[in-house]
Every structure is written in C-alpha cells, then in structure tokens.
C-alpha atoms as a PDB file:
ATOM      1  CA  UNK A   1     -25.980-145.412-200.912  1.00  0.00           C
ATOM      2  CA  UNK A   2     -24.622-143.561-197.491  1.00  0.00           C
ATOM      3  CA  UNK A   3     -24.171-145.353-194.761  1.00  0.00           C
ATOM      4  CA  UNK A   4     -25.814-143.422-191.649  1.00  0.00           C
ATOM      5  CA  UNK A   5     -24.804-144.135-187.816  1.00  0.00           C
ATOM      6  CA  UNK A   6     -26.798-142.069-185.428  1.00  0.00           C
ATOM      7  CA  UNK A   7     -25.498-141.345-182.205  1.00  0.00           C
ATOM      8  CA  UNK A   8     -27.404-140.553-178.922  1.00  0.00           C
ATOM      9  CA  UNK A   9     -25.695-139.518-175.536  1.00  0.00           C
ATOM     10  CA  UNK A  10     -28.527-139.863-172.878  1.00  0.00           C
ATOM     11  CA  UNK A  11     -28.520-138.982-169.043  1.00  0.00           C
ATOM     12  CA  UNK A  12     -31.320-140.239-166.699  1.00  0.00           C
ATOM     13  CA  UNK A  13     -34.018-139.952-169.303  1.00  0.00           C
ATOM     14  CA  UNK A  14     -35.031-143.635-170.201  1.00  0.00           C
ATOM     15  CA  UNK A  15     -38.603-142.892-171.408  1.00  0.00           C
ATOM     16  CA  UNK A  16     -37.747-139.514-173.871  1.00  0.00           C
ATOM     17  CA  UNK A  17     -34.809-142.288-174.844  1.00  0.00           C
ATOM     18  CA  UNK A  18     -37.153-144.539-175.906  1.00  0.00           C
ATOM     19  CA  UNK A  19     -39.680-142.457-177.582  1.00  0.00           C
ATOM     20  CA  UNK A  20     -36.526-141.182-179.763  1.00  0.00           C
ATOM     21  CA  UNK A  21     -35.401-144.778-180.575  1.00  0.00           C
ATOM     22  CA  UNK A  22     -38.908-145.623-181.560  1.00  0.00           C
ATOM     23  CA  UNK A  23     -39.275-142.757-183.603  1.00  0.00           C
ATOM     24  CA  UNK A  24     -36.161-144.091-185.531  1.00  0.00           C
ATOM     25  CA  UNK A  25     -37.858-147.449-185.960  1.00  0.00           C
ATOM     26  CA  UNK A  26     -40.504-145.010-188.092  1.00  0.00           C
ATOM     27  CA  UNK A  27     -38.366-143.827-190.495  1.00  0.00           C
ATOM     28  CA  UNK A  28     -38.924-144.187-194.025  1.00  0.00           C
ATOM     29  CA  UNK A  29     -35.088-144.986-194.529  1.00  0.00           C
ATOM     30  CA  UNK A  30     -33.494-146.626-191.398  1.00  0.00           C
ATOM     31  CA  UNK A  31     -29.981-145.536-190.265  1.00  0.00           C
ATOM     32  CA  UNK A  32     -27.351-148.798-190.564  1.00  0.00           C
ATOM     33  CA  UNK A  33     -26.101-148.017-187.061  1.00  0.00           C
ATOM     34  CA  UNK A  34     -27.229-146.481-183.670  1.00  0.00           C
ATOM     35  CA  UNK A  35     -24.713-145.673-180.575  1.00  0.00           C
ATOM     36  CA  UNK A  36     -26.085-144.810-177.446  1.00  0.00           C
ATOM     37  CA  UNK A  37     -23.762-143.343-175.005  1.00  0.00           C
ATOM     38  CA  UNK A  38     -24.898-143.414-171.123  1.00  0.00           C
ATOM     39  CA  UNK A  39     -24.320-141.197-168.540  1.00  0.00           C
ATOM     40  CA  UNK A  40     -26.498-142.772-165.936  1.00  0.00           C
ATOM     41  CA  UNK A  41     -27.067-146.388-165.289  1.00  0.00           C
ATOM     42  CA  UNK A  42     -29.923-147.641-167.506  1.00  0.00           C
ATOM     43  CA  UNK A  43     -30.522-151.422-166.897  1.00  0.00           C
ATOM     44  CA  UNK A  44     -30.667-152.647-170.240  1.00  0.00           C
ATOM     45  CA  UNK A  45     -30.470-151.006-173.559  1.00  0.00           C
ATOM     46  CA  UNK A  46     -33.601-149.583-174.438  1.00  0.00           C
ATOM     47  CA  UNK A  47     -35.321-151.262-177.863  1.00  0.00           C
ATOM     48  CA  UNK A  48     -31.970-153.312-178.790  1.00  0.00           C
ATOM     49  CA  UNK A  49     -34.348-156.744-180.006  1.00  0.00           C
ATOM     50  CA  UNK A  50     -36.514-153.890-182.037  1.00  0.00           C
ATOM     51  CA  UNK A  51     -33.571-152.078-183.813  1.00  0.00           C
ATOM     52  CA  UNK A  52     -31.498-155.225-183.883  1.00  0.00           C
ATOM     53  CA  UNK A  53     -34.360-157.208-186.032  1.00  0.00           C
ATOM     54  CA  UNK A  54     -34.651-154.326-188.158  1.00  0.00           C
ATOM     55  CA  UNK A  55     -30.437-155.492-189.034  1.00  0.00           C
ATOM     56  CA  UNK A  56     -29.716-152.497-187.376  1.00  0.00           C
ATOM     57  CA  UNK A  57     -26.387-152.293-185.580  1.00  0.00           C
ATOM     58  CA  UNK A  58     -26.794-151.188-181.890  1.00  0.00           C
ATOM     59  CA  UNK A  59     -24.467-150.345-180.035  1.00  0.00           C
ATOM     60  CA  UNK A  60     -25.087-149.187-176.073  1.00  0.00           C
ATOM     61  CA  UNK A  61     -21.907-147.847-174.287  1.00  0.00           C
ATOM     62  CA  UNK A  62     -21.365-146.273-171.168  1.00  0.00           C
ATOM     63  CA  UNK A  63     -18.529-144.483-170.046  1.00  0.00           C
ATOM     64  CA  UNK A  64     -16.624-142.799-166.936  1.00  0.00           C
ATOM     65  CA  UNK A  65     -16.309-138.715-167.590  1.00  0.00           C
ATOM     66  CA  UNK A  66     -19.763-137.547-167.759  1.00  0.00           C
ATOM     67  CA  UNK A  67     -20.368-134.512-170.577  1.00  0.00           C
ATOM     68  CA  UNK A  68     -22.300-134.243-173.811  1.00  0.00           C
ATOM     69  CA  UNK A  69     -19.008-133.411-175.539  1.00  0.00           C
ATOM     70  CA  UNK A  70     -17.219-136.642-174.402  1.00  0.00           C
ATOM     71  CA  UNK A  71     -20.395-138.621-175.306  1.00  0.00           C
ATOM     72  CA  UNK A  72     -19.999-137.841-179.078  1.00  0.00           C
ATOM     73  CA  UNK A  73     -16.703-138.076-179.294  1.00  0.00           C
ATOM     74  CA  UNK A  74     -16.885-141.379-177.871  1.00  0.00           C
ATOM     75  CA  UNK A  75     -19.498-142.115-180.136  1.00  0.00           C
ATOM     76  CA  UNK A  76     -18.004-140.837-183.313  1.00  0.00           C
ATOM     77  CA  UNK A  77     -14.383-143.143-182.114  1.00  0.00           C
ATOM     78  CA  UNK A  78     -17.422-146.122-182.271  1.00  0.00           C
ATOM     79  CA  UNK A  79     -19.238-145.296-185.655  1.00  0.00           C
ATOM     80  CA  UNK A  80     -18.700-146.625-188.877  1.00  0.00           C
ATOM     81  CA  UNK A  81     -21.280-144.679-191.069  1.00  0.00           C
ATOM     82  CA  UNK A  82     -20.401-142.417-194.050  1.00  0.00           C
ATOM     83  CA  UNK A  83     -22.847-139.700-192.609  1.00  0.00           C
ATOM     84  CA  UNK A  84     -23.191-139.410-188.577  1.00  0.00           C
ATOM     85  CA  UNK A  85     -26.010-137.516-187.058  1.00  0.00           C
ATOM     86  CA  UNK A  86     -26.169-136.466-183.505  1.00  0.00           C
ATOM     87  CA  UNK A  87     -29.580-136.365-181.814  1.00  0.00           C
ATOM     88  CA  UNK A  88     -30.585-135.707-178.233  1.00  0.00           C
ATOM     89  CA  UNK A  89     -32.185-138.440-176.525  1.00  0.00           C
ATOM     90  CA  UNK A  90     -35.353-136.306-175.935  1.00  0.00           C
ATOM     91  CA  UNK A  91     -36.216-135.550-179.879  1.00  0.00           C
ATOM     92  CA  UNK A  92     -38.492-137.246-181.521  1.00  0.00           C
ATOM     93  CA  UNK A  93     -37.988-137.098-185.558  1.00  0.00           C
ATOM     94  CA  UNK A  94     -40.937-136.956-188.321  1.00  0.00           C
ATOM     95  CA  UNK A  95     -40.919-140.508-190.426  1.00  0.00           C
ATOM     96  CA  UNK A  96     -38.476-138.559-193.412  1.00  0.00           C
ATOM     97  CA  UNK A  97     -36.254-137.376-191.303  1.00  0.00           C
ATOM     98  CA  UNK A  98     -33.127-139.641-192.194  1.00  0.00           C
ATOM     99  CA  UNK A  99     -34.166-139.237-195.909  1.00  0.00           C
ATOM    100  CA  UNK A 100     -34.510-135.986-196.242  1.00  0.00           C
ATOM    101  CA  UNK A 101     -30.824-134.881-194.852  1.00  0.00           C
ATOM    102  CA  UNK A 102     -28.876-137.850-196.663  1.00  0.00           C
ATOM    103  CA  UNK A 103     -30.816-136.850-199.746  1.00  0.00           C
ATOM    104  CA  UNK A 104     -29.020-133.368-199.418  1.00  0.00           C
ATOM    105  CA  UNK A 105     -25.370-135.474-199.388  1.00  0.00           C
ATOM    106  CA  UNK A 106     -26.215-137.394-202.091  1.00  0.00           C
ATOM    107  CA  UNK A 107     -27.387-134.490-204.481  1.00  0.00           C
ATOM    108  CA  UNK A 108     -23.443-133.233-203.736  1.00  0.00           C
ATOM    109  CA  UNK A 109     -21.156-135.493-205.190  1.00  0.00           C
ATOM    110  CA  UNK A 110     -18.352-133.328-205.084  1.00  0.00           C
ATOM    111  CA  UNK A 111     -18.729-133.349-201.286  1.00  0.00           C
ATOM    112  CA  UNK A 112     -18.938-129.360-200.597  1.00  0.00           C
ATOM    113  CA  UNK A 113     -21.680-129.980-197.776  1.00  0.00           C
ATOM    114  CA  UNK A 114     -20.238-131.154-194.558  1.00  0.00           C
ATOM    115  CA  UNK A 115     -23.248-130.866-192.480  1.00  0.00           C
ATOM    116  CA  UNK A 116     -27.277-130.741-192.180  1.00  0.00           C
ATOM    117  CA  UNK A 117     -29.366-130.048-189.984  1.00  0.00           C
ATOM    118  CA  UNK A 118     -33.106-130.187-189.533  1.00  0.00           C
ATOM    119  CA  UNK A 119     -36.562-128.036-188.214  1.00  0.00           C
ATOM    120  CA  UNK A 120     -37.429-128.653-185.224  1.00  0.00           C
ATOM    121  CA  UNK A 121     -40.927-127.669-185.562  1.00  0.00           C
ATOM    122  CA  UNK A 122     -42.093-127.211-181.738  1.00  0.00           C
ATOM    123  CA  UNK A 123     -39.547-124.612-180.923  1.00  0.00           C
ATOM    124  CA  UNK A 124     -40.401-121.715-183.524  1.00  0.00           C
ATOM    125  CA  UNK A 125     -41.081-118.555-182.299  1.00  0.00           C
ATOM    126  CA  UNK A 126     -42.613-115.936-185.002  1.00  0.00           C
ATOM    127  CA  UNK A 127     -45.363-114.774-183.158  1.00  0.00           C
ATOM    128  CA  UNK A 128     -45.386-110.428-183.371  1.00  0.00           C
ATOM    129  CA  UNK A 129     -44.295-110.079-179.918  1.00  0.00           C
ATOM    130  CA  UNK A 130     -41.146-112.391-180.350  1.00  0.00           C
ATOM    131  CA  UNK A 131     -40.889-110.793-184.155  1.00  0.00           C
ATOM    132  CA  UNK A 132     -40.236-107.660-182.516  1.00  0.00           C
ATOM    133  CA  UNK A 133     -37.879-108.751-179.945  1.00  0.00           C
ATOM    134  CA  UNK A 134     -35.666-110.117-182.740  1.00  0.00           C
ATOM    135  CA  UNK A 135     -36.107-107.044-184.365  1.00  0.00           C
ATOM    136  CA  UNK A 136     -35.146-104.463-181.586  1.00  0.00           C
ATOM    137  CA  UNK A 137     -31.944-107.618-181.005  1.00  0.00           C
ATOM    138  CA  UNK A 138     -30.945-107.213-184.227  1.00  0.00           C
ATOM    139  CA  UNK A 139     -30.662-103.265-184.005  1.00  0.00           C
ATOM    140  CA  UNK A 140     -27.856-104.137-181.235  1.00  0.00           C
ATOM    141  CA  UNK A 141     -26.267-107.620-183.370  1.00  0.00           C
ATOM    142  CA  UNK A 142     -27.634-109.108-180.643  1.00  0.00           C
ATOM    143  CA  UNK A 143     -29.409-111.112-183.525  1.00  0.00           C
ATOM    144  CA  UNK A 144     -29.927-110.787-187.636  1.00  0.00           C
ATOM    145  CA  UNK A 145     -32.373-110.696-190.028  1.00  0.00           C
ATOM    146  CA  UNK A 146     -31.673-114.284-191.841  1.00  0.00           C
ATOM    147  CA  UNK A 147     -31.272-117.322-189.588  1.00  0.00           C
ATOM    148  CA  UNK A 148     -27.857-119.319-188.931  1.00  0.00           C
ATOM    149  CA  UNK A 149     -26.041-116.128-189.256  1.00  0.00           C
ATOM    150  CA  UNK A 150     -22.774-115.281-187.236  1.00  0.00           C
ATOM    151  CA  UNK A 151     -22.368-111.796-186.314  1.00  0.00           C
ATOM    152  CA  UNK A 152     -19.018-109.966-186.399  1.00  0.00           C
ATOM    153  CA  UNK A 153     -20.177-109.354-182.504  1.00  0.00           C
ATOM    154  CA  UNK A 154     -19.950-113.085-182.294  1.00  0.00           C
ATOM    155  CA  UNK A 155     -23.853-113.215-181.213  1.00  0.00           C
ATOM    156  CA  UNK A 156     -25.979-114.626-183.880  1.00  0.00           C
ATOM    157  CA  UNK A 157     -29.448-115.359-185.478  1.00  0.00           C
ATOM    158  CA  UNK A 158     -30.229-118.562-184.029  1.00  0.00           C
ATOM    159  CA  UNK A 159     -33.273-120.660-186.177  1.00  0.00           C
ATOM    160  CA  UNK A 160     -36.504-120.429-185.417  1.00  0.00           C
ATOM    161  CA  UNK A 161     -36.322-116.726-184.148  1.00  0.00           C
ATOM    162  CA  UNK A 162     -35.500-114.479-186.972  1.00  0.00           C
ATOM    163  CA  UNK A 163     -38.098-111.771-188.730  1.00  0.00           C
ATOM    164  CA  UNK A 164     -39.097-114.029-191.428  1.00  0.00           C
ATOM    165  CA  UNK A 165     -39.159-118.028-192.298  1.00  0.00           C
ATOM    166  CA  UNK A 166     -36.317-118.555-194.616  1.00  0.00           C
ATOM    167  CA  UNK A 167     -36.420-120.344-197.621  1.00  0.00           C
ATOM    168  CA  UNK A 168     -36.810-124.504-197.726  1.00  0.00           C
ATOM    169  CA  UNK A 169     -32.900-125.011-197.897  1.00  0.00           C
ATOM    170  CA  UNK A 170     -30.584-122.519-197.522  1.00  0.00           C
ATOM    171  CA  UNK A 171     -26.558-121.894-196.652  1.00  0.00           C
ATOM    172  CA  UNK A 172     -25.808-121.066-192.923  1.00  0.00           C
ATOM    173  CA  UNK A 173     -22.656-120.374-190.955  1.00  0.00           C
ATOM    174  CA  UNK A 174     -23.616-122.858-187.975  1.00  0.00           C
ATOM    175  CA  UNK A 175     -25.212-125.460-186.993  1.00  0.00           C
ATOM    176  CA  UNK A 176     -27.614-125.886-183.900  1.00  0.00           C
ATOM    177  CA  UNK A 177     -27.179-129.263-181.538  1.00  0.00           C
ATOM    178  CA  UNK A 178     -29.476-131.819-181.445  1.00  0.00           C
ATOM    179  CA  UNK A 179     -30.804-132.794-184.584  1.00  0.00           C
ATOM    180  CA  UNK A 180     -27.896-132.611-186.859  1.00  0.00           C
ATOM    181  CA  UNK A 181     -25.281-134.796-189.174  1.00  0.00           C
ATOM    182  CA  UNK A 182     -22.005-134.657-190.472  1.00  0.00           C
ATOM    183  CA  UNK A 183     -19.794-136.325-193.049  1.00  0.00           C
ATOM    184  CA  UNK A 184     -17.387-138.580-191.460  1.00  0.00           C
ATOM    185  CA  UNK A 185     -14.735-137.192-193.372  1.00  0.00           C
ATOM    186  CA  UNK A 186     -14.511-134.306-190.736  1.00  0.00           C
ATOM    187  CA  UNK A 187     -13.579-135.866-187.342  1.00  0.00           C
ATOM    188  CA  UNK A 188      -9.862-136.352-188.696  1.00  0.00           C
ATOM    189  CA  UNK A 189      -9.594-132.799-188.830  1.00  0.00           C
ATOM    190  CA  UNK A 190     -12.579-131.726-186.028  1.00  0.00           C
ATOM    191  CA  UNK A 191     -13.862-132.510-182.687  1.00  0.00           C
ATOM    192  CA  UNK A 192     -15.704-130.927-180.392  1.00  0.00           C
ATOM    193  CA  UNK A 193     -14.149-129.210-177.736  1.00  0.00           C
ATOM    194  CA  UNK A 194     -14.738-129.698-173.943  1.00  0.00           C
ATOM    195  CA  UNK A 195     -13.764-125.846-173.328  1.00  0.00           C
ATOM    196  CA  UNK A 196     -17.534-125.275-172.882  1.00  0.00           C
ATOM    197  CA  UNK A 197     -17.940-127.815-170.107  1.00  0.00           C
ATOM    198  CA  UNK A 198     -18.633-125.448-167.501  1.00  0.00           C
ATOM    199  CA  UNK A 199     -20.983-123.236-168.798  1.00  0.00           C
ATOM    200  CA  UNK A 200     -22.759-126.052-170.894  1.00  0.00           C
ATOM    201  CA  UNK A 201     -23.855-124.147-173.808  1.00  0.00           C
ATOM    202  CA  UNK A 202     -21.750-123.342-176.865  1.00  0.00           C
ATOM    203  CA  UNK A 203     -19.604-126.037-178.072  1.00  0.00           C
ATOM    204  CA  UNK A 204     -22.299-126.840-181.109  1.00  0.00           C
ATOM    205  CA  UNK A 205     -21.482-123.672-182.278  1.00  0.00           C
ATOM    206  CA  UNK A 206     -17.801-123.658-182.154  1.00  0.00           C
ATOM    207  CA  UNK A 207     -17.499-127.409-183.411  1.00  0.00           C
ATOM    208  CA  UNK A 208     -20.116-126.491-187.106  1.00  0.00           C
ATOM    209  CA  UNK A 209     -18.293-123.114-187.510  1.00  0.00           C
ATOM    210  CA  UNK A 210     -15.102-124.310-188.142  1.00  0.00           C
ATOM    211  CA  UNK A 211     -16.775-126.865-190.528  1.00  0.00           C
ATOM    212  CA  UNK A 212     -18.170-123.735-192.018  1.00  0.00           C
ATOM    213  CA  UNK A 213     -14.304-122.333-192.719  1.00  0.00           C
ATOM    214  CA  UNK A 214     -13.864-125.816-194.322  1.00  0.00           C
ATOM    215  CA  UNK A 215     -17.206-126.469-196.343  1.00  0.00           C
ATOM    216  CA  UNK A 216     -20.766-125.779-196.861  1.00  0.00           C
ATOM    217  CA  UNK A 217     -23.220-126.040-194.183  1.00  0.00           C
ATOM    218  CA  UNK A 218     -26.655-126.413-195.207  1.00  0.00           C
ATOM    219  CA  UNK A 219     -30.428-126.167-192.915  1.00  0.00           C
ATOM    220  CA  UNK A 220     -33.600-128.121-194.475  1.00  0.00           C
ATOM    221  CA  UNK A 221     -36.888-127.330-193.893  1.00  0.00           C
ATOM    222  CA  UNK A 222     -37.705-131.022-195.086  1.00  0.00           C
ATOM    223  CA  UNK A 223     -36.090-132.729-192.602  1.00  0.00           C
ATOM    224  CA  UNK A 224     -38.283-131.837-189.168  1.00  0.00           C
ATOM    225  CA  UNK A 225     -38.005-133.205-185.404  1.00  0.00           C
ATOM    226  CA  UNK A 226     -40.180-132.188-182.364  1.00  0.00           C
ATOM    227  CA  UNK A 227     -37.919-131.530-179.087  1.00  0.00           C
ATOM    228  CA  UNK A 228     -39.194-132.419-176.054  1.00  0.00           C
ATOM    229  CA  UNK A 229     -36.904-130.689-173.438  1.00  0.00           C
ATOM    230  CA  UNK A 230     -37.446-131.953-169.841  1.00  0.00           C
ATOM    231  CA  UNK A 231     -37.961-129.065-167.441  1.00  0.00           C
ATOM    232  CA  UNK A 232     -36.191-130.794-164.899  1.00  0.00           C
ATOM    233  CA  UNK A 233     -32.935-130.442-166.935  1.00  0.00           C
ATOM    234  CA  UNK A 234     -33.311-127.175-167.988  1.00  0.00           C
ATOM    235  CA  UNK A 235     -30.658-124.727-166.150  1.00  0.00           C
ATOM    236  CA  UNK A 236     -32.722-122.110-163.824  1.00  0.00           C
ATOM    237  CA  UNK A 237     -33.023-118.459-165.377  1.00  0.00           C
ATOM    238  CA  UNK A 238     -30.154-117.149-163.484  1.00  0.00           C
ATOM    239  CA  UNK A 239     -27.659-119.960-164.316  1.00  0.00           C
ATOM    240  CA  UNK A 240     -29.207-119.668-168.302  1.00  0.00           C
ATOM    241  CA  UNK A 241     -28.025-116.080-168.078  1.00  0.00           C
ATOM    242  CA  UNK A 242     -24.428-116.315-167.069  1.00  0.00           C
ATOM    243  CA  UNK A 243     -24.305-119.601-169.783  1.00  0.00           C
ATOM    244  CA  UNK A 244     -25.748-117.280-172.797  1.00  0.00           C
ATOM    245  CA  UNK A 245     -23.457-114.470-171.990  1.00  0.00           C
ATOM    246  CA  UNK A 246     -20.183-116.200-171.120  1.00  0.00           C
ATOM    247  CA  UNK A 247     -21.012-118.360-174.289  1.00  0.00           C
ATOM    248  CA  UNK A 248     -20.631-115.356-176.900  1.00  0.00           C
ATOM    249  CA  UNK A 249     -18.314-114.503-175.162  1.00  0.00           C
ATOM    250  CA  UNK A 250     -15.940-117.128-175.286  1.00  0.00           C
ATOM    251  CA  UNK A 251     -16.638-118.029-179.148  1.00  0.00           C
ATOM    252  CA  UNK A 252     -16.148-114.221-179.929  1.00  0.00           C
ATOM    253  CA  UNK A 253     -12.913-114.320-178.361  1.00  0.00           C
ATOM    254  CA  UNK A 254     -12.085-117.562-180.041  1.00  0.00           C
ATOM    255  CA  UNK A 255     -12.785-116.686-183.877  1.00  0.00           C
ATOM    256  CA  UNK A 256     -13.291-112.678-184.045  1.00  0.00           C
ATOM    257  CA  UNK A 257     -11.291-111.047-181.369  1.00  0.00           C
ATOM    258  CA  UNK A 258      -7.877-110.952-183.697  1.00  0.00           C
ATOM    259  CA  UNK A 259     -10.123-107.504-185.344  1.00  0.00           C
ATOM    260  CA  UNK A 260      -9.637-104.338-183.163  1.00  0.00           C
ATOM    261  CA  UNK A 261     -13.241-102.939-184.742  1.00  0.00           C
ATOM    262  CA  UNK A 262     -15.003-106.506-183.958  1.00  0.00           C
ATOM    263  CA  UNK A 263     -14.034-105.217-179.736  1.00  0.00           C
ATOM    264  CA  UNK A 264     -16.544-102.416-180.638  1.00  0.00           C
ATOM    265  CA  UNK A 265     -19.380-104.733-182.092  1.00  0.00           C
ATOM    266  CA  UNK A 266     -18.991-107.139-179.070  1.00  0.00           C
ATOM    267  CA  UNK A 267     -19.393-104.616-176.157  1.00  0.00           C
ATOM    268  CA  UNK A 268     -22.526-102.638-178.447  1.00  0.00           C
ATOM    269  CA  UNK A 269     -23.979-106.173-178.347  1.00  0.00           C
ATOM    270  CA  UNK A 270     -23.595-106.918-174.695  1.00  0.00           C
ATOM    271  CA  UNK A 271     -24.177-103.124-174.225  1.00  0.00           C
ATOM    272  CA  UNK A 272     -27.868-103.499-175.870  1.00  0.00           C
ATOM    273  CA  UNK A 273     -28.631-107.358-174.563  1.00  0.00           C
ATOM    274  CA  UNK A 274     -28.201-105.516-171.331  1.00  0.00           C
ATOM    275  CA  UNK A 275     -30.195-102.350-172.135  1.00  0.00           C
ATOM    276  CA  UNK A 276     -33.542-104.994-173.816  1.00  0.00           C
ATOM    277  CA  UNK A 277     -32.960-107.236-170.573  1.00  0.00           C
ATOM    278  CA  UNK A 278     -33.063-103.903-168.368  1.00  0.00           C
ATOM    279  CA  UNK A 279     -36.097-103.099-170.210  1.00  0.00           C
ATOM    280  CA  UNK A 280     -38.175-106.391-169.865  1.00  0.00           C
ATOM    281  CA  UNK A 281     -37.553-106.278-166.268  1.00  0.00           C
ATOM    282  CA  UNK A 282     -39.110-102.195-165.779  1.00  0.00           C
ATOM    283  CA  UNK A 283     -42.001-103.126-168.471  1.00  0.00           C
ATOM    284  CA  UNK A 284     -43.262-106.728-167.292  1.00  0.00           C
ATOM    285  CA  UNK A 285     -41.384-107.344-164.268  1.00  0.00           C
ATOM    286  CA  UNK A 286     -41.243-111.231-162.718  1.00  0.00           C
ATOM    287  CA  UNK A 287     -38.951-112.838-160.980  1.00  0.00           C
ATOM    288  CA  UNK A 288     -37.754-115.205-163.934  1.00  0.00           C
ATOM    289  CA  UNK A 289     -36.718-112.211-165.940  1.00  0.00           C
ATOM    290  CA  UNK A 290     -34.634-110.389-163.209  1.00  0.00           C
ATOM    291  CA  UNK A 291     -32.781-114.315-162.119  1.00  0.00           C
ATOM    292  CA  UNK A 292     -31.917-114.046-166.136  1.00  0.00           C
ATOM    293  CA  UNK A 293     -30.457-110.443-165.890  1.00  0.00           C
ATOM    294  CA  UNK A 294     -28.167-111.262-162.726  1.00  0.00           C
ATOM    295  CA  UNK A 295     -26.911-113.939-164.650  1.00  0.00           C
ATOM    296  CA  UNK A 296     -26.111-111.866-167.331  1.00  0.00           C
ATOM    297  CA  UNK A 297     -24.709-109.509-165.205  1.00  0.00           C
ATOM    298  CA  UNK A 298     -22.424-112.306-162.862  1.00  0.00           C
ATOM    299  CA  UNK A 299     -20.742-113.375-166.699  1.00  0.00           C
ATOM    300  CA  UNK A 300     -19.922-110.015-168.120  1.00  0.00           C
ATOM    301  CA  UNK A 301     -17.845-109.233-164.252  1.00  0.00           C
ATOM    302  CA  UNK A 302     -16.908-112.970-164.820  1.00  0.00           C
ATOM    303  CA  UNK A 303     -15.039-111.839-168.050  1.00  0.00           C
ATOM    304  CA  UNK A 304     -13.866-108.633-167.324  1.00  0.00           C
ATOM    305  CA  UNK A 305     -12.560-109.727-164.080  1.00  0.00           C
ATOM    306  CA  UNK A 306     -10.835-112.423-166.388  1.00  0.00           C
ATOM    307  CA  UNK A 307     -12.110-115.428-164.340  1.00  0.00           C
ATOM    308  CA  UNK A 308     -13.289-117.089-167.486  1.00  0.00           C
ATOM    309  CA  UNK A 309     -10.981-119.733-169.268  1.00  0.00           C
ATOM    310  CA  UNK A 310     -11.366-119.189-173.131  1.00  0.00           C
ATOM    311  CA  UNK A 311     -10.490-122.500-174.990  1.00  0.00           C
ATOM    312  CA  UNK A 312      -7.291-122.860-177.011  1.00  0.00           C
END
C-alpha cells in the first residue's frame, strides 16, 4: 500500500482551511500524513486532536519567505509519503478522492505515471456560449480541442473549458494546481520554480510539464474536488490580464522558443487573444472586460520592452 502525505500551504484563510481538513477526515482512505504550511499567523493548528486520533501524522509549519512555491517545497523537504498531493487550503474533496488517484499508481507498477490530478467539479464551463469561445480560441491556439494540451504557441487547453468532456481517464501534457499528486520519486530531479513569483500564475504548469518530458501524466474524472476560491484573493481583472499574458509568455520562452516557426505560433496566439479580447469589449462592453484587456496589453509592452525576467 502507498503511503500518501498531503500538503496544504494556507494564507489568512482559517475557515476554507478547516472545511478542507475536514473534508480529509471524510475520506474513504485517509492520507498517513498532512503538512500545513502557514503564511499568516493562525493560533493553533486547525483540527490537529481530529486528524491526530485518526493516527494521522500532522504536521503545522510556518515559515519566513511568504509564496505558494516556497510553501511546497518546504512541505515536500517535510513529507515522508510515497505519493504527495498538493491541495489548496480552500478545496474541499468528494469522500473518494484519495482513493481514486492512488488507485491510478497502484494499477502502474512499472511506475510510468508520475502525477494525477482530479475534477474539480464547480469550475466547468461547457455551457454554448463558453463552447464557442473555446472554439473561436482554438482557431488562434489560444486553446485546443482536447483538454491538458500544450500548444506549440505555448498557450494551452486548460480542463474544464474545452469543446467536449473528455473521456474518464486520459493522458495530458500538464497538470493544473490545486488538487493534484505526485510520486515522490520526482523532487530529486524537480521542484518548482519561484521564477513565477511576481506574476503569480504559471509555475504549476512549468513544474508538471517537465514531469511530462520524464513520465506519464494522467487526469481522472473519478477523483473530484469542489474549489471554493475567495473573492477577496482573487487578483482584479486588470492585474489577471498582465498575469495570463506574461505567463505564456514566459513558459513559451522557457520550453518552445529554441523553434524559429514556434515565434510565428506565439505572436498569432497573442495576435488573436488580443483580436477576441478587442471583440468582447465592442460587443458587451463593461468595465471588467476592458481592466482585463489593459492588462493584457501592459504584459505584451512588458515583454517586448524586455522588462520581464524569464526563469533559467
């Protein structure tokens, strides 16, 4: 049997916290070990008698450089487990969640799969009108067809947003943040990177897809989560903007930018995110939309102008 640690960086959100830990006390097969690495100044750590009783090992850390990167890797220099998942501290996970991804490492002896992730059930968007927003993003490799796909324009089609529901458990080329696990075995050759710091979006992306040069990466349907973002956390539209755009850009320069032609399929993508963007704002105009397209606008002169830092 795999032994599981689950590790949870939190910042100033003691209740979501909670409901997450709680909603680990639910599963049907309970992790061996949860970390939880603070960034604010929680009192006392939040259901340690519950999880402790339960022979779980808790372990409640805080630490002195504040980031979501350093929180992990922090965590992962604390875990012990055979398979480590990373949540967010405001996700709470159906009762087979656990099971359902270690059942996927187990039914690979051979150890191909290096990482799982899960559905997160409350952030799907297939409704017609985002259907054909994927569709016209996809015309530009703004976005694909089949989820989890990188693009040689270094955008791709994130899950939950694609033209149709793939199939239960499929192959992808990334991994989205949040709800995810790993095999141990991959942190003596992997981290994740703090080159993303500033712009806050990003380094999930970079970290799985250099798994995904290394092994399989695989997305079940069977092991679901509900995410319960706090508003107050949330970037505002503009600052989203600049993040989204400076964050293709930067992992397009880091893993396709070697290919002359792959110059071409970056600048069509920006070149039509701009041109749908443009559009939304003439069509449906609100303030939210136009904050978004500044953004957009501020990172593409941030990288021309070459005031972005691109890791390694």
């Amino acid at each position: 049997m795999l032994k599981s640690t689950i590790i949870i960086p939190t910042y100033h959100r003691p209740k979501e916290l909670t409901d997450c830990l709680r909603s680990i006390l639910n599963q049907t097969v309970l992790p061996d070990e949860v970390i939880v690495v603070d960034d604010s100044e929680l009192p006392l750590p939040p259901l340690q008698n519950e999880l402790e009783s339960f022979h779980i090992n808790y372990i409640f850390t805080r630490k002195k450089i504040p980031g979501l990167t350093e929180s992990r890797n922090k965590g992962i220099a604390l875990s012990s487990g055979d398979i480590i998942f990373f949540l967010d501290d405001d996700v709470v996970l159906a009762p087979d969640f656990l099971k359902a991804q270690l059942a996927v490492y187990e039914a690979d002896p051979e150890k191909h799969i290096l990482g799982v992730c899960g559905l997160i059930t409350n952030e799907q968007h297939r409704g017609l009108k985002n259907r054909l927003r994927t569709l016209s993003e996809a015309l530009f490799m703004v976005s694909g067809i089949r989820e989890g796909r990188v693009l040689r324009s270094g955008f791709s089609a994130d899950f939950g947003r694609c033209w149709m529901p793939s199939e239960q458990e499929f192959e992808v080329d990334f991994l989205p943040g949040g709800a995810t696990s790993y095999r141990r075995s991959i942190f003596k050759r992997f981290m994740f990177t703090d080159q993303y710091n500033d712009i806050g979006l990003g380094e999930d992306k970079d970290f799985s897809y250099q798994v995904a040069q290394e092994g399989r990466l695989i997305f079940t349907k069977n092991s679901c989560c509900e995410h319960f973002s706090a508003p107050s956390m949330r970037a505002n539209k503009r600052r989203e903007g600049y993040m989204f755009i400076v964050g293709r850009y930067l992992f397009f320069k880091r893993f396709f930018s070697e290919k002359p032609l792959n110059w071409f399929f970056f600048w069509y993508a920006v070149s039509g995110y701009v041109l749908l963007r443009v559009f939304g704002v003439l069509t449906f105009p609100n303030q939210s939309k136009l904050a978004r397209l500044k953004g957009v606008l501020e990172g593409i002169i941030a990288f021309i102008k070459g005031d972005v830092q691109v890791p390694y």
